[in-house]
C-alpha atoms as a PDB file:
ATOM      1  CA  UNK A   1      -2.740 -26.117 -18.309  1.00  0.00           C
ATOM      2  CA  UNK A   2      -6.251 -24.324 -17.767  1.00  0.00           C
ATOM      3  CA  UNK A   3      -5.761 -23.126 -13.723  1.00  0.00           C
ATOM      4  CA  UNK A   4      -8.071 -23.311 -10.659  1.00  0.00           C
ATOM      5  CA  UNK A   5      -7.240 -23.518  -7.265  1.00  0.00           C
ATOM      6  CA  UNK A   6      -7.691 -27.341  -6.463  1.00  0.00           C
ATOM      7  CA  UNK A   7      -5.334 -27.962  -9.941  1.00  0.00           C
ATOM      8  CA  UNK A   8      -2.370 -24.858  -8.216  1.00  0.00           C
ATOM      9  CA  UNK A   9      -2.820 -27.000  -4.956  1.00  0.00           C
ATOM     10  CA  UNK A  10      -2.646 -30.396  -6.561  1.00  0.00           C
ATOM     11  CA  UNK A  11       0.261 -29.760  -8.955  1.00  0.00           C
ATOM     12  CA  UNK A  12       2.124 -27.207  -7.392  1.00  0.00           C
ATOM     13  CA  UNK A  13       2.533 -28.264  -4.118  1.00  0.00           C
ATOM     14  CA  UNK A  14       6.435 -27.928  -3.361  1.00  0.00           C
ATOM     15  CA  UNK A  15       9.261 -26.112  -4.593  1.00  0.00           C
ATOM     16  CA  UNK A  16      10.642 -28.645  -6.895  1.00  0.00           C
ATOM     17  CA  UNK A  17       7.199 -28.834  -8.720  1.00  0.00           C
ATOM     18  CA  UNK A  18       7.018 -25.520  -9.298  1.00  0.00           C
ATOM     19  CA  UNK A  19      10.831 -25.427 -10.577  1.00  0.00           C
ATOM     20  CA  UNK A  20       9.800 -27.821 -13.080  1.00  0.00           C
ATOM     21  CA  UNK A  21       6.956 -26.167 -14.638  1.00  0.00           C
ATOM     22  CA  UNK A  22       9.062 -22.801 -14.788  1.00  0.00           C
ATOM     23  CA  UNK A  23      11.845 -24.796 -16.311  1.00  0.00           C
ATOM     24  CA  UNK A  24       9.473 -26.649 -18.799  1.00  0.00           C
ATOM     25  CA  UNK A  25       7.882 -23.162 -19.509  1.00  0.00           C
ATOM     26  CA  UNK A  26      11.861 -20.989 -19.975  1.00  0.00           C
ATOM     27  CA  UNK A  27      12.916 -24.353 -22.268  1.00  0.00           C
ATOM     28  CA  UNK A  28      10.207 -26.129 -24.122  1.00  0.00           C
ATOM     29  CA  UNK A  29      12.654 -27.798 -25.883  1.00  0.00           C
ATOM     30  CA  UNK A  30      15.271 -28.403 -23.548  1.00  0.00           C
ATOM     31  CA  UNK A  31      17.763 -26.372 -21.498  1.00  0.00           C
ATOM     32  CA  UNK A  32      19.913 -24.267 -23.136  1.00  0.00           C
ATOM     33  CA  UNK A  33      22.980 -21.954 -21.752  1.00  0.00           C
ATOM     34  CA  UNK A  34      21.436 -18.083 -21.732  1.00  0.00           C
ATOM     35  CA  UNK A  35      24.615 -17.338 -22.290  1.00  0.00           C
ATOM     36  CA  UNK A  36      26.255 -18.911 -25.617  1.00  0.00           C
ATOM     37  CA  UNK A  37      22.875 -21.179 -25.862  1.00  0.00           C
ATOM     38  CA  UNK A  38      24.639 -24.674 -26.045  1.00  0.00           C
ATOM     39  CA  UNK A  39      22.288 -27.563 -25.339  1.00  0.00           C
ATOM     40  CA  UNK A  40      25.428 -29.353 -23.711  1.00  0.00           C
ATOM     41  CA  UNK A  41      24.213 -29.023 -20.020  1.00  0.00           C
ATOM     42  CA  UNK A  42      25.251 -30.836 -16.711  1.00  0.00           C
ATOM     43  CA  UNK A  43      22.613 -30.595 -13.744  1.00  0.00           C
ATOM     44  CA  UNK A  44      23.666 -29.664 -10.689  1.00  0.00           C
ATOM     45  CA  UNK A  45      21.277 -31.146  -8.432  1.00  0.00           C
ATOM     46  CA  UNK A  46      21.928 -30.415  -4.667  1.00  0.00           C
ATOM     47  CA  UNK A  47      21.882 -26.462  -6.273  1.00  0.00           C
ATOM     48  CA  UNK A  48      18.951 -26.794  -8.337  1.00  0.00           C
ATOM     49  CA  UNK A  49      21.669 -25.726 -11.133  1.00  0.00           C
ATOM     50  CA  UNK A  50      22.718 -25.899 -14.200  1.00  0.00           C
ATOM     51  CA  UNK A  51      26.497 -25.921 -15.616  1.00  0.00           C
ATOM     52  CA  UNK A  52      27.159 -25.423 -19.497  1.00  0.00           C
ATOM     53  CA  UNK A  53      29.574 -28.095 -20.630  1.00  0.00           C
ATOM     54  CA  UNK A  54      30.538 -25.370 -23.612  1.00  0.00           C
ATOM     55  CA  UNK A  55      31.536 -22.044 -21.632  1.00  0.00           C
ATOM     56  CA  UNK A  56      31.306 -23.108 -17.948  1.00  0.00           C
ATOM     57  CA  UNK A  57      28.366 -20.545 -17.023  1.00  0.00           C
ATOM     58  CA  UNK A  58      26.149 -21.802 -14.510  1.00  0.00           C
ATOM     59  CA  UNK A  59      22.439 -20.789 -14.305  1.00  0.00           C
ATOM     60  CA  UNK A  60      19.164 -21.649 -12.636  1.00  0.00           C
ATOM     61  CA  UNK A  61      15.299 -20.784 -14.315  1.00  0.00           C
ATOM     62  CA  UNK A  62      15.122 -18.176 -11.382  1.00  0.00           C
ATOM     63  CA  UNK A  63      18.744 -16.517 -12.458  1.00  0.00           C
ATOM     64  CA  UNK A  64      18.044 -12.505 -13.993  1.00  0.00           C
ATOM     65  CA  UNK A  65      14.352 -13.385 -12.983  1.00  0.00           C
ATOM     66  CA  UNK A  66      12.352 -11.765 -10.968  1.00  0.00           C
ATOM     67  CA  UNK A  67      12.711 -14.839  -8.807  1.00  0.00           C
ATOM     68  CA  UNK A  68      16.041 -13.798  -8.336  1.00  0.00           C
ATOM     69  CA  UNK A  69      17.398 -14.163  -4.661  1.00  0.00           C
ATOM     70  CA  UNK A  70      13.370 -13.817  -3.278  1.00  0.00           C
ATOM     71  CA  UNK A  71      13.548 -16.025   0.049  1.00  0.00           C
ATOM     72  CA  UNK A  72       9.547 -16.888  -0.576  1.00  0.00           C
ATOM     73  CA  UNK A  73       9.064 -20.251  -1.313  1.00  0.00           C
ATOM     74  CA  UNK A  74       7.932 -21.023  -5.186  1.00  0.00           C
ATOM     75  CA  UNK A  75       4.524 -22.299  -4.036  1.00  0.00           C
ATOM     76  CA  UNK A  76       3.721 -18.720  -2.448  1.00  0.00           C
ATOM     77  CA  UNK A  77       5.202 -17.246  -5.586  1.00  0.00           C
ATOM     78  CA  UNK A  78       2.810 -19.541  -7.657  1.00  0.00           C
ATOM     79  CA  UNK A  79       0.168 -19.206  -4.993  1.00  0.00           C
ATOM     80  CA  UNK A  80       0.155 -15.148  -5.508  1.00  0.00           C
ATOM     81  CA  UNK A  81       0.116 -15.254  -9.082  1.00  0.00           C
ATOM     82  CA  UNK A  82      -3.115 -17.226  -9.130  1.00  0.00           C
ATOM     83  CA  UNK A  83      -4.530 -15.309  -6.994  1.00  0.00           C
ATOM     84  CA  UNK A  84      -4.135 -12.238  -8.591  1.00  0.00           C
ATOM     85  CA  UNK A  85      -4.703 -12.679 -11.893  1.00  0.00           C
ATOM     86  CA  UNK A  86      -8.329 -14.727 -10.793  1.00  0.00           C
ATOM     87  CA  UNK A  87      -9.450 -11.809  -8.664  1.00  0.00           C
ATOM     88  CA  UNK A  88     -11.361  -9.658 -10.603  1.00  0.00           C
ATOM     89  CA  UNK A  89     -11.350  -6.454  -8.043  1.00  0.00           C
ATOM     90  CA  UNK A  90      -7.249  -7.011  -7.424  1.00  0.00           C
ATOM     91  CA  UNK A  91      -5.739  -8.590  -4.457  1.00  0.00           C
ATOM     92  CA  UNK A  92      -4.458  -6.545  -1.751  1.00  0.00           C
ATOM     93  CA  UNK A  93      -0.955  -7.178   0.259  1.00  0.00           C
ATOM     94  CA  UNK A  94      -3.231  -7.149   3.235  1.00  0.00           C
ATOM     95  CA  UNK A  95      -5.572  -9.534   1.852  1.00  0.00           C
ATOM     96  CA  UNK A  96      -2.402 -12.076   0.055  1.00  0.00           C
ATOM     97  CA  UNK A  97      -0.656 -11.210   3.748  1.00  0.00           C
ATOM     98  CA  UNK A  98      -3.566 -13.254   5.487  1.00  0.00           C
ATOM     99  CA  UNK A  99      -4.046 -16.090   2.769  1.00  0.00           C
ATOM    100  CA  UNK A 100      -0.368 -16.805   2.383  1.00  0.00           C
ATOM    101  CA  UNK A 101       1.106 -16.392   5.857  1.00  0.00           C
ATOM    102  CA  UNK A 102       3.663 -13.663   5.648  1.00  0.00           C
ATOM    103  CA  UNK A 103       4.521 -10.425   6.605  1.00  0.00           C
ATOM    104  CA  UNK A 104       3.083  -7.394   5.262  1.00  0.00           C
ATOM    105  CA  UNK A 105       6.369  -6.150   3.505  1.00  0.00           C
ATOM    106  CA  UNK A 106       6.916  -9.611   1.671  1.00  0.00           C
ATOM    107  CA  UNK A 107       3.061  -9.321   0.653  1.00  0.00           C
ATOM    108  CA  UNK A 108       3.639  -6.270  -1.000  1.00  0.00           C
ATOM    109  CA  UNK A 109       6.505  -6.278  -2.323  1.00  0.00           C
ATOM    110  CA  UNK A 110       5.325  -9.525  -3.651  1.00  0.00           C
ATOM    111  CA  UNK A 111       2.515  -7.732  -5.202  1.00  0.00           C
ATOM    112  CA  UNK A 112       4.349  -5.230  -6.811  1.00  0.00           C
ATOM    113  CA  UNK A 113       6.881  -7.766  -8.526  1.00  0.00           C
ATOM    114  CA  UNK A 114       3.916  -9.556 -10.590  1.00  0.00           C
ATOM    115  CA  UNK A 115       2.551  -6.149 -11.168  1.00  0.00           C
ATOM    116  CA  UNK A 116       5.726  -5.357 -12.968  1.00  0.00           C
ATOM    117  CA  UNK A 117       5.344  -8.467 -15.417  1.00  0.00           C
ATOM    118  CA  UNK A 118       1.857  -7.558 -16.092  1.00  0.00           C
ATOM    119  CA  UNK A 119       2.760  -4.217 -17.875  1.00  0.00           C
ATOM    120  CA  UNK A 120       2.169  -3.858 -21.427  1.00  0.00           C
ATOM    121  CA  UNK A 121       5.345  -3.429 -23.648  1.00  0.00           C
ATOM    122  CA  UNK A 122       4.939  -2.270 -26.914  1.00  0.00           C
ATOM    123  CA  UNK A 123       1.295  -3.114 -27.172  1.00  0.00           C
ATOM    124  CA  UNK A 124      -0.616  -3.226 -30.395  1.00  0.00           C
ATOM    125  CA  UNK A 125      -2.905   0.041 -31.062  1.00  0.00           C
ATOM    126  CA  UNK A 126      -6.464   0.356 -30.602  1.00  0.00           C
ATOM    127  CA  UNK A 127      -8.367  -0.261 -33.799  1.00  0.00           C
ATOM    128  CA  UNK A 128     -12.195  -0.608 -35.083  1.00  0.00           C
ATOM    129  CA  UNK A 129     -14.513   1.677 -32.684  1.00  0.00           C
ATOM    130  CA  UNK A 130     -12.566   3.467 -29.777  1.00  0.00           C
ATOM    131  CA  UNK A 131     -13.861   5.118 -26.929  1.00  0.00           C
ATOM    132  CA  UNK A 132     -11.989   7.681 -25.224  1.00  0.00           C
ATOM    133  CA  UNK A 133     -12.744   9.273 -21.054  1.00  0.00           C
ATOM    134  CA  UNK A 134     -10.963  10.433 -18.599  1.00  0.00           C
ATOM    135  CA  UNK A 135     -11.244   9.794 -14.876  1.00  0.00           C
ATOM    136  CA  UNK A 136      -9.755  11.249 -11.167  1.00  0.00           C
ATOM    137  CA  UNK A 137      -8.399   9.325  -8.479  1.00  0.00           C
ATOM    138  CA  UNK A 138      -7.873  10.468  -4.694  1.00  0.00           C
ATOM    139  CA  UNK A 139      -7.679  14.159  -3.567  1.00  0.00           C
ATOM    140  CA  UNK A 140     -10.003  16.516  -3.194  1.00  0.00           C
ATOM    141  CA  UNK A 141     -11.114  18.862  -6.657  1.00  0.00           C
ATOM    142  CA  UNK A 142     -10.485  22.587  -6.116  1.00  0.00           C
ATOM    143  CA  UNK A 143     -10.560  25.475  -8.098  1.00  0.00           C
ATOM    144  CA  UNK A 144     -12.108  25.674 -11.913  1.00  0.00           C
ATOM    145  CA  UNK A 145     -10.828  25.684 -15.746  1.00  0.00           C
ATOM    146  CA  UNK A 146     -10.420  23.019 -17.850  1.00  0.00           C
ATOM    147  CA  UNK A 147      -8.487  20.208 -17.135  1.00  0.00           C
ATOM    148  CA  UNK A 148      -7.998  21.495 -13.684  1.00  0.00           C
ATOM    149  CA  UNK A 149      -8.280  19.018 -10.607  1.00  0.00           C
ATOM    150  CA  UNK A 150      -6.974  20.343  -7.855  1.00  0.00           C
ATOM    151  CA  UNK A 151      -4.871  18.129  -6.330  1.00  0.00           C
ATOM    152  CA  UNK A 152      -6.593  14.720  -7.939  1.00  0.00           C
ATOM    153  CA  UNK A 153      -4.770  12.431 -10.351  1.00  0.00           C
ATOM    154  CA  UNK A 154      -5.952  11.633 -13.695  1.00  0.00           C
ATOM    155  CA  UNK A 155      -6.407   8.743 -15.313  1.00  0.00           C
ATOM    156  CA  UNK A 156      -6.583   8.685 -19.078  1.00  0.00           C
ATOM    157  CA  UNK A 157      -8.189   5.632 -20.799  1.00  0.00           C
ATOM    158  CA  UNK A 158      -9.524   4.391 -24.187  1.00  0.00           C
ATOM    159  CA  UNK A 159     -11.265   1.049 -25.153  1.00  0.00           C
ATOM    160  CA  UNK A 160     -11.473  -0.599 -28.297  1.00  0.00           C
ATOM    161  CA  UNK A 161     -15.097  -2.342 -28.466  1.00  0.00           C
ATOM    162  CA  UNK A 162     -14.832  -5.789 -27.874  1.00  0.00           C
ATOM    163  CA  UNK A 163     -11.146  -5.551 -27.155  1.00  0.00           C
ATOM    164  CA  UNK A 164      -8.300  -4.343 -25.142  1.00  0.00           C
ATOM    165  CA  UNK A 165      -7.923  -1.130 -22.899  1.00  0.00           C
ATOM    166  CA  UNK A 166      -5.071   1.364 -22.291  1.00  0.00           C
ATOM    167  CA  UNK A 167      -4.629   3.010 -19.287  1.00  0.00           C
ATOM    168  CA  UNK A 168      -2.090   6.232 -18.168  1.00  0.00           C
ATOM    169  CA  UNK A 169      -1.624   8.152 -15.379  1.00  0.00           C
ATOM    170  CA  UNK A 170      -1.926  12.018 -16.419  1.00  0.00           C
ATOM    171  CA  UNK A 171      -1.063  14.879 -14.240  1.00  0.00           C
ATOM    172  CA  UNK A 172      -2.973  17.434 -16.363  1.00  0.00           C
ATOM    173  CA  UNK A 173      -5.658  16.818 -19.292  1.00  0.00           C
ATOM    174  CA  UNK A 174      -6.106  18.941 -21.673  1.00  0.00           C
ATOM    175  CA  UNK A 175      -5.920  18.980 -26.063  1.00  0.00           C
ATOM    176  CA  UNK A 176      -2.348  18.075 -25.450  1.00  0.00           C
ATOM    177  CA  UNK A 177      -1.524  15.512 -23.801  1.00  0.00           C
ATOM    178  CA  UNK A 178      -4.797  13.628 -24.967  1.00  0.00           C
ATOM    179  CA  UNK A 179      -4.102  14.032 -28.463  1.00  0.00           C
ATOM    180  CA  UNK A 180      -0.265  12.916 -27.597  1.00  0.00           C
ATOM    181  CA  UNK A 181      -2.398   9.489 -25.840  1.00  0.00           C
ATOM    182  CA  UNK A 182      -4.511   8.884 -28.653  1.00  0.00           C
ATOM    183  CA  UNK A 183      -1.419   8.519 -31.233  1.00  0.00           C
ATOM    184  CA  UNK A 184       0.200   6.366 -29.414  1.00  0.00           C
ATOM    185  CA  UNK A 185      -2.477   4.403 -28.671  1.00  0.00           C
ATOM    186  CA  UNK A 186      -4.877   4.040 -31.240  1.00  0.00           C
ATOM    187  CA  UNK A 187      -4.128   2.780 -34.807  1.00  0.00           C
ATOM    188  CA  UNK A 188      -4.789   5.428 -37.934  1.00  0.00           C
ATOM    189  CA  UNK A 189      -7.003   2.816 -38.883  1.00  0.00           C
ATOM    190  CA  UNK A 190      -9.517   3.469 -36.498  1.00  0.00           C
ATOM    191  CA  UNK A 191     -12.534   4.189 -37.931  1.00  0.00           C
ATOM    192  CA  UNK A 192     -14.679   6.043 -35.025  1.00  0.00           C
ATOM    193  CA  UNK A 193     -13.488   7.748 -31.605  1.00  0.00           C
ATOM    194  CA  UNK A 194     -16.400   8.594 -29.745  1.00  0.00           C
ATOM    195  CA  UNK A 195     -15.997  10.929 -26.378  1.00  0.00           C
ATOM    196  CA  UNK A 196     -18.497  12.612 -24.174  1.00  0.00           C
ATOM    197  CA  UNK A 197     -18.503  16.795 -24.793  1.00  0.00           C
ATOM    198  CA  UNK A 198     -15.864  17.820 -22.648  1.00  0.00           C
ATOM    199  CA  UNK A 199     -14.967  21.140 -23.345  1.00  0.00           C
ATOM    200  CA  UNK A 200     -10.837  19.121 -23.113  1.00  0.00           C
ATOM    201  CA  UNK A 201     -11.470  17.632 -26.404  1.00  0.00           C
ATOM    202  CA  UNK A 202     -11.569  21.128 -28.292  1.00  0.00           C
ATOM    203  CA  UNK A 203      -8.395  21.038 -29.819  1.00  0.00           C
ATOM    204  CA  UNK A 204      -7.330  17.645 -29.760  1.00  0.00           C
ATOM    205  CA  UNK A 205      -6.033  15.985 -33.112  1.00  0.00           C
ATOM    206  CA  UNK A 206      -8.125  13.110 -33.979  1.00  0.00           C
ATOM    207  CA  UNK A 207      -6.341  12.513 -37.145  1.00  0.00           C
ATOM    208  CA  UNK A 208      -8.300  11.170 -40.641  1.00  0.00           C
ATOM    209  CA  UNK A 209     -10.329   9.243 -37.614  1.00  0.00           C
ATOM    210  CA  UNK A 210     -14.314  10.382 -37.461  1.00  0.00           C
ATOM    211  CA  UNK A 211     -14.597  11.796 -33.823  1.00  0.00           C
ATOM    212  CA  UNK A 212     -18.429  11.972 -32.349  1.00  0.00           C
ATOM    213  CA  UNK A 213     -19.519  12.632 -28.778  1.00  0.00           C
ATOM    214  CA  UNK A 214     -22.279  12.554 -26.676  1.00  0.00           C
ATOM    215  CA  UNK A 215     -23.035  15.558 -23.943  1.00  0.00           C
ATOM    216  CA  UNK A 216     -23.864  14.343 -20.694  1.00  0.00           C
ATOM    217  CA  UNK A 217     -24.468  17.178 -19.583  1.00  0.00           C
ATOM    218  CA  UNK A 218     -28.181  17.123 -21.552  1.00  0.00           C
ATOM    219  CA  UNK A 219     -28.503  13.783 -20.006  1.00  0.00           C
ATOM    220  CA  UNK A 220     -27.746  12.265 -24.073  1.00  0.00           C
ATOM    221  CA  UNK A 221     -26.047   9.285 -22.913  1.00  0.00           C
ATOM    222  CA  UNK A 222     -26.210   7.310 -26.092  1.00  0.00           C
ATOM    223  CA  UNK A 223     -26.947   8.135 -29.641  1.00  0.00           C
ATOM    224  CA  UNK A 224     -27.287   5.493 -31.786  1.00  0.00           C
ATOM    225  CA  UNK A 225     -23.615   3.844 -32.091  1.00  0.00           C
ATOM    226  CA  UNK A 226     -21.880   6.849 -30.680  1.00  0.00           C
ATOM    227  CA  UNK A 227     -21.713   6.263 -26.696  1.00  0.00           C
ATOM    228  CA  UNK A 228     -18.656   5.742 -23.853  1.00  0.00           C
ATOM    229  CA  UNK A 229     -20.475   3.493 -21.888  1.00  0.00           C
ATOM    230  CA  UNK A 230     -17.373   0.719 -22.272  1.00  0.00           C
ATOM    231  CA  UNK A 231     -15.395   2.887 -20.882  1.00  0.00           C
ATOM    232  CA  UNK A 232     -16.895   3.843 -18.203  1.00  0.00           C
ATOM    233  CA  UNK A 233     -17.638   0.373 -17.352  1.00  0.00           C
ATOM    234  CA  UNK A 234     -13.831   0.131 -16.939  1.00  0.00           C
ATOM    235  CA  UNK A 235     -13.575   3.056 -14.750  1.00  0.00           C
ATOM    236  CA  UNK A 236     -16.446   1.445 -12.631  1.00  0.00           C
ATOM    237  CA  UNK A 237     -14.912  -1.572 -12.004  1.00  0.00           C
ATOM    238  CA  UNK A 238     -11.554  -0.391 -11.459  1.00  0.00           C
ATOM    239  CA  UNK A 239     -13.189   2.395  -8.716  1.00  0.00           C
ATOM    240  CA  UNK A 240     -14.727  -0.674  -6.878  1.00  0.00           C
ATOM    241  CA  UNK A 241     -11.619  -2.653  -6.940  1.00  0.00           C
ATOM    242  CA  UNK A 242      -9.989   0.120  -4.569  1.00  0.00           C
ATOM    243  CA  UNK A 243     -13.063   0.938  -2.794  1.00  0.00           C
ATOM    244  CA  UNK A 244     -13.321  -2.816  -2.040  1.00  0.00           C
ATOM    245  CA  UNK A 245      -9.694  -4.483  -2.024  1.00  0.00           C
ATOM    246  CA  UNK A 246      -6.747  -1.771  -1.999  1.00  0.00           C
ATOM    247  CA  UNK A 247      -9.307   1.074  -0.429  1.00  0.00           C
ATOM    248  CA  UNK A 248      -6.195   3.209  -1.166  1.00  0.00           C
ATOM    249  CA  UNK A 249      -3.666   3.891  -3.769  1.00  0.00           C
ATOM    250  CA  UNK A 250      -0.962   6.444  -3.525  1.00  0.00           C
ATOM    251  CA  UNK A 251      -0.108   8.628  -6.839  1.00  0.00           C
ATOM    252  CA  UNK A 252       3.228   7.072  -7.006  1.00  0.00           C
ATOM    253  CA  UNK A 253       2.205   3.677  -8.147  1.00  0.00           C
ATOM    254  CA  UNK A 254      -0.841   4.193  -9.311  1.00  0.00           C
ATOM    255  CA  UNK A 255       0.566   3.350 -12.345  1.00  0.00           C
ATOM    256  CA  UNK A 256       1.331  -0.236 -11.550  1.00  0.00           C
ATOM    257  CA  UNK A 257      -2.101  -0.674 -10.187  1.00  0.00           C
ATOM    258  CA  UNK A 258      -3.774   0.635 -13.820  1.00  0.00           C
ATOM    259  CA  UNK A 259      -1.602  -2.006 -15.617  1.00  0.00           C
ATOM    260  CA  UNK A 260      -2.596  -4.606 -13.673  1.00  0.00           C
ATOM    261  CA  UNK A 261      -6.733  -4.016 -14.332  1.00  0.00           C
ATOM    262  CA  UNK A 262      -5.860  -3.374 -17.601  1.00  0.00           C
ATOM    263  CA  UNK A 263      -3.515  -6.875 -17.985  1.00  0.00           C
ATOM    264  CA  UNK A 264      -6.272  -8.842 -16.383  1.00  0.00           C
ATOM    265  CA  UNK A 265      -9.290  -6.933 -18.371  1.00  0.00           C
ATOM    266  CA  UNK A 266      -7.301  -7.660 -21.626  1.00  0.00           C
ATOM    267  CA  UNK A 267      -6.872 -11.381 -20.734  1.00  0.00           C
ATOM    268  CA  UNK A 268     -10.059 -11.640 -19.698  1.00  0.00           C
ATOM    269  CA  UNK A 269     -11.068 -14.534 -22.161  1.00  0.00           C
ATOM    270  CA  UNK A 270      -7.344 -16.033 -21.682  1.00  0.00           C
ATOM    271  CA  UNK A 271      -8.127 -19.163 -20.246  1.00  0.00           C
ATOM    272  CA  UNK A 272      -4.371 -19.635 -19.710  1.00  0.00           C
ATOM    273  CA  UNK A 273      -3.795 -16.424 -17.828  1.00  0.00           C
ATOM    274  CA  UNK A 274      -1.894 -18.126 -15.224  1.00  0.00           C
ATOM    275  CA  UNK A 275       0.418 -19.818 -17.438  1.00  0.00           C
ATOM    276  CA  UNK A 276       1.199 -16.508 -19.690  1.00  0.00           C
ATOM    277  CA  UNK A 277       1.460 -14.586 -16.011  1.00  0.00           C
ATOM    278  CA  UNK A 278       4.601 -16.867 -15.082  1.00  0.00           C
ATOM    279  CA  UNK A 279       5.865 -16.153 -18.343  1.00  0.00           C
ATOM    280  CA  UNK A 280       6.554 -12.941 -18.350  1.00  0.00           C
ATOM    281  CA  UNK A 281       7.761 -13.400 -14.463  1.00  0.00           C
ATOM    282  CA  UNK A 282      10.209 -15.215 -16.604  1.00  0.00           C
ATOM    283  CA  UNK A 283      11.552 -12.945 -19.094  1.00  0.00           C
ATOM    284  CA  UNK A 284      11.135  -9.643 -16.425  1.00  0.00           C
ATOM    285  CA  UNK A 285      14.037  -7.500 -15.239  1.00  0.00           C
ATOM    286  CA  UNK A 286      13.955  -8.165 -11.187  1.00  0.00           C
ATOM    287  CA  UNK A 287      12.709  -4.963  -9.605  1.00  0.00           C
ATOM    288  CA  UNK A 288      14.640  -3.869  -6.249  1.00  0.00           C
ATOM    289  CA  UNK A 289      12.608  -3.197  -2.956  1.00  0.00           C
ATOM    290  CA  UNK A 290      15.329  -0.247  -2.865  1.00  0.00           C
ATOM    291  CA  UNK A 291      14.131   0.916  -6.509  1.00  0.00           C
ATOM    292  CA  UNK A 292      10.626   0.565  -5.684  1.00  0.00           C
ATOM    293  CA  UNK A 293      10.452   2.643  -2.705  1.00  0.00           C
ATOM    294  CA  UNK A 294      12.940   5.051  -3.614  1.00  0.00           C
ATOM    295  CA  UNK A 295      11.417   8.934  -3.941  1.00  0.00           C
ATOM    296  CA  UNK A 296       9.812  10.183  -7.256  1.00  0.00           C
ATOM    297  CA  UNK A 297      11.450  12.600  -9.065  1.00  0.00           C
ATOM    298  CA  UNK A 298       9.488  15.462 -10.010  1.00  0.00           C
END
């Protein structure tokens, strides 16, 4: 179903709507038991249940989901999820607070929940031409020596042209850790890397891949093929969605936030976004207010 907001108003206007998309979306071919996956099933109506005729187990679409036990209404739930994966700058708990009608906690905790589903699991490597940058977030940049930011987070990112991003929080850049980033996310395929000329990159392991840069620093901002100007188009949009909609992120989950741009900059042509969103609410482990706001370990 391609989504706008007149077609999530029109179709999705009550809880038992919604139910039956997310049931039609867990069990395109009919409901089966999670548990020993019989397709012998009694409905339990008045519970909006389900009871397996073969081992007794009863189940809902929301059971194990991050659905699970959330007193919001599925038409918020639904609501939420259009609404941030259509913004392109994010959607703040502030901002889904107001448009929704609830408090500020169930707004973002709300948030966070969808967040969750839109990480990437075992994502497919970068291939073709990647570009590579780094970026800070917050703080204020003391002192000097490379990869040093004072009390700033950084973000690491790479591109492929024309394709998906990857995104990772970094406490320190430097040869290390971005060589560690680049094998894990770029294929040995890849036929070109292209950086600017940081002195961080001295060092790093590019593999059999041809590595060329461009030095900012001379004002050389492109050179025939060899540029990072995709990147840095990420970092610029990603800068004016918290300037604009979160206006600030703690370290913590900044995380959460990065897979979030990069889920909706990867879908970007995904003209069932909406659809695949629910999805993966579907098949996510439910994430605990407790868990969520319980203090990092360093």
């Amino acid at each position: 179903m391609d989504m706008d907001l007149l077609t999530l108003a029109r179709a999705f206007n009550s809880d038992n709507k919604c139910r039956e998309y997310l049931e039609e979306l867990a069990w395109p071919h009919g409901v089966r038991c999670p548990r020993c996956m019989s397709d012998k099933i009694s409905h339990i109506e008045k519970r909006n249940q389900y009871d397996c005729d073969s081992c007794r187990y009863q189940f809902s679409v929301t059971a194990g989901t991050i659905f699970h036990d959330s007193h919001l209404p599925l038409w918020k739930w639904f609501a939420a999820v259009y609404l941030m994966c259509e913004s392109k700058k994010g959607m703040s708990a502030n901002q889904l607070k107001r448009t929704l009608r609830v408090a500020y906690k169930t707004a973002w905790f709300l948030c966070h929940r969808i967040r969750a589903a839109m990480k990437e699991i075992n994502a497919e490597p970068l291939k073709g031409t990647v570009e590579y940058d780094d970026t800070w977030h917050g703080g204020k940049r003391r002192g000097m020596g490379k990869g040093y930011v004072g009390n700033k987070t950084t973000i690491m990112g790479a591109i492929e042209r024309g394709g998906p991003i990857r995104l990772k929080v970094e406490k320190r850049v430097n040869a290390k850790t971005v060589s560690h980033f680049l094998q894990k996310n770029v294929s040995q395929e890849t036929e070109h890397i292209y950086t600017d000329a940081a002195p961080t990159f001295e060092g790093v392991d590019f593999g059999k891949t041809e590595h060329d840069s461009v030095d900012h620093s001379a004002q050389e901002w492109v050179r025939g093929d060899v540029h990072t100007n995709s990147i840095e188009g990420v970092w610029s949009l990603f800068k004016r969605s918290v300037i604009g909609s979160y206006h600030q992120l703690s370290e913590k989950h900044l995380q959460s936030y990065l897979d979030e741009h990069a889920f909706r900059f990867n879908n970007r042509k995904n003209q069932f976004l909406f659809r695949d969103t629910l999805k993966r609410l579907l098949s996510t482990e439910p994430l605990s207010f407790e868990e969520l706001t319980k203090e990092s370990v360093a």
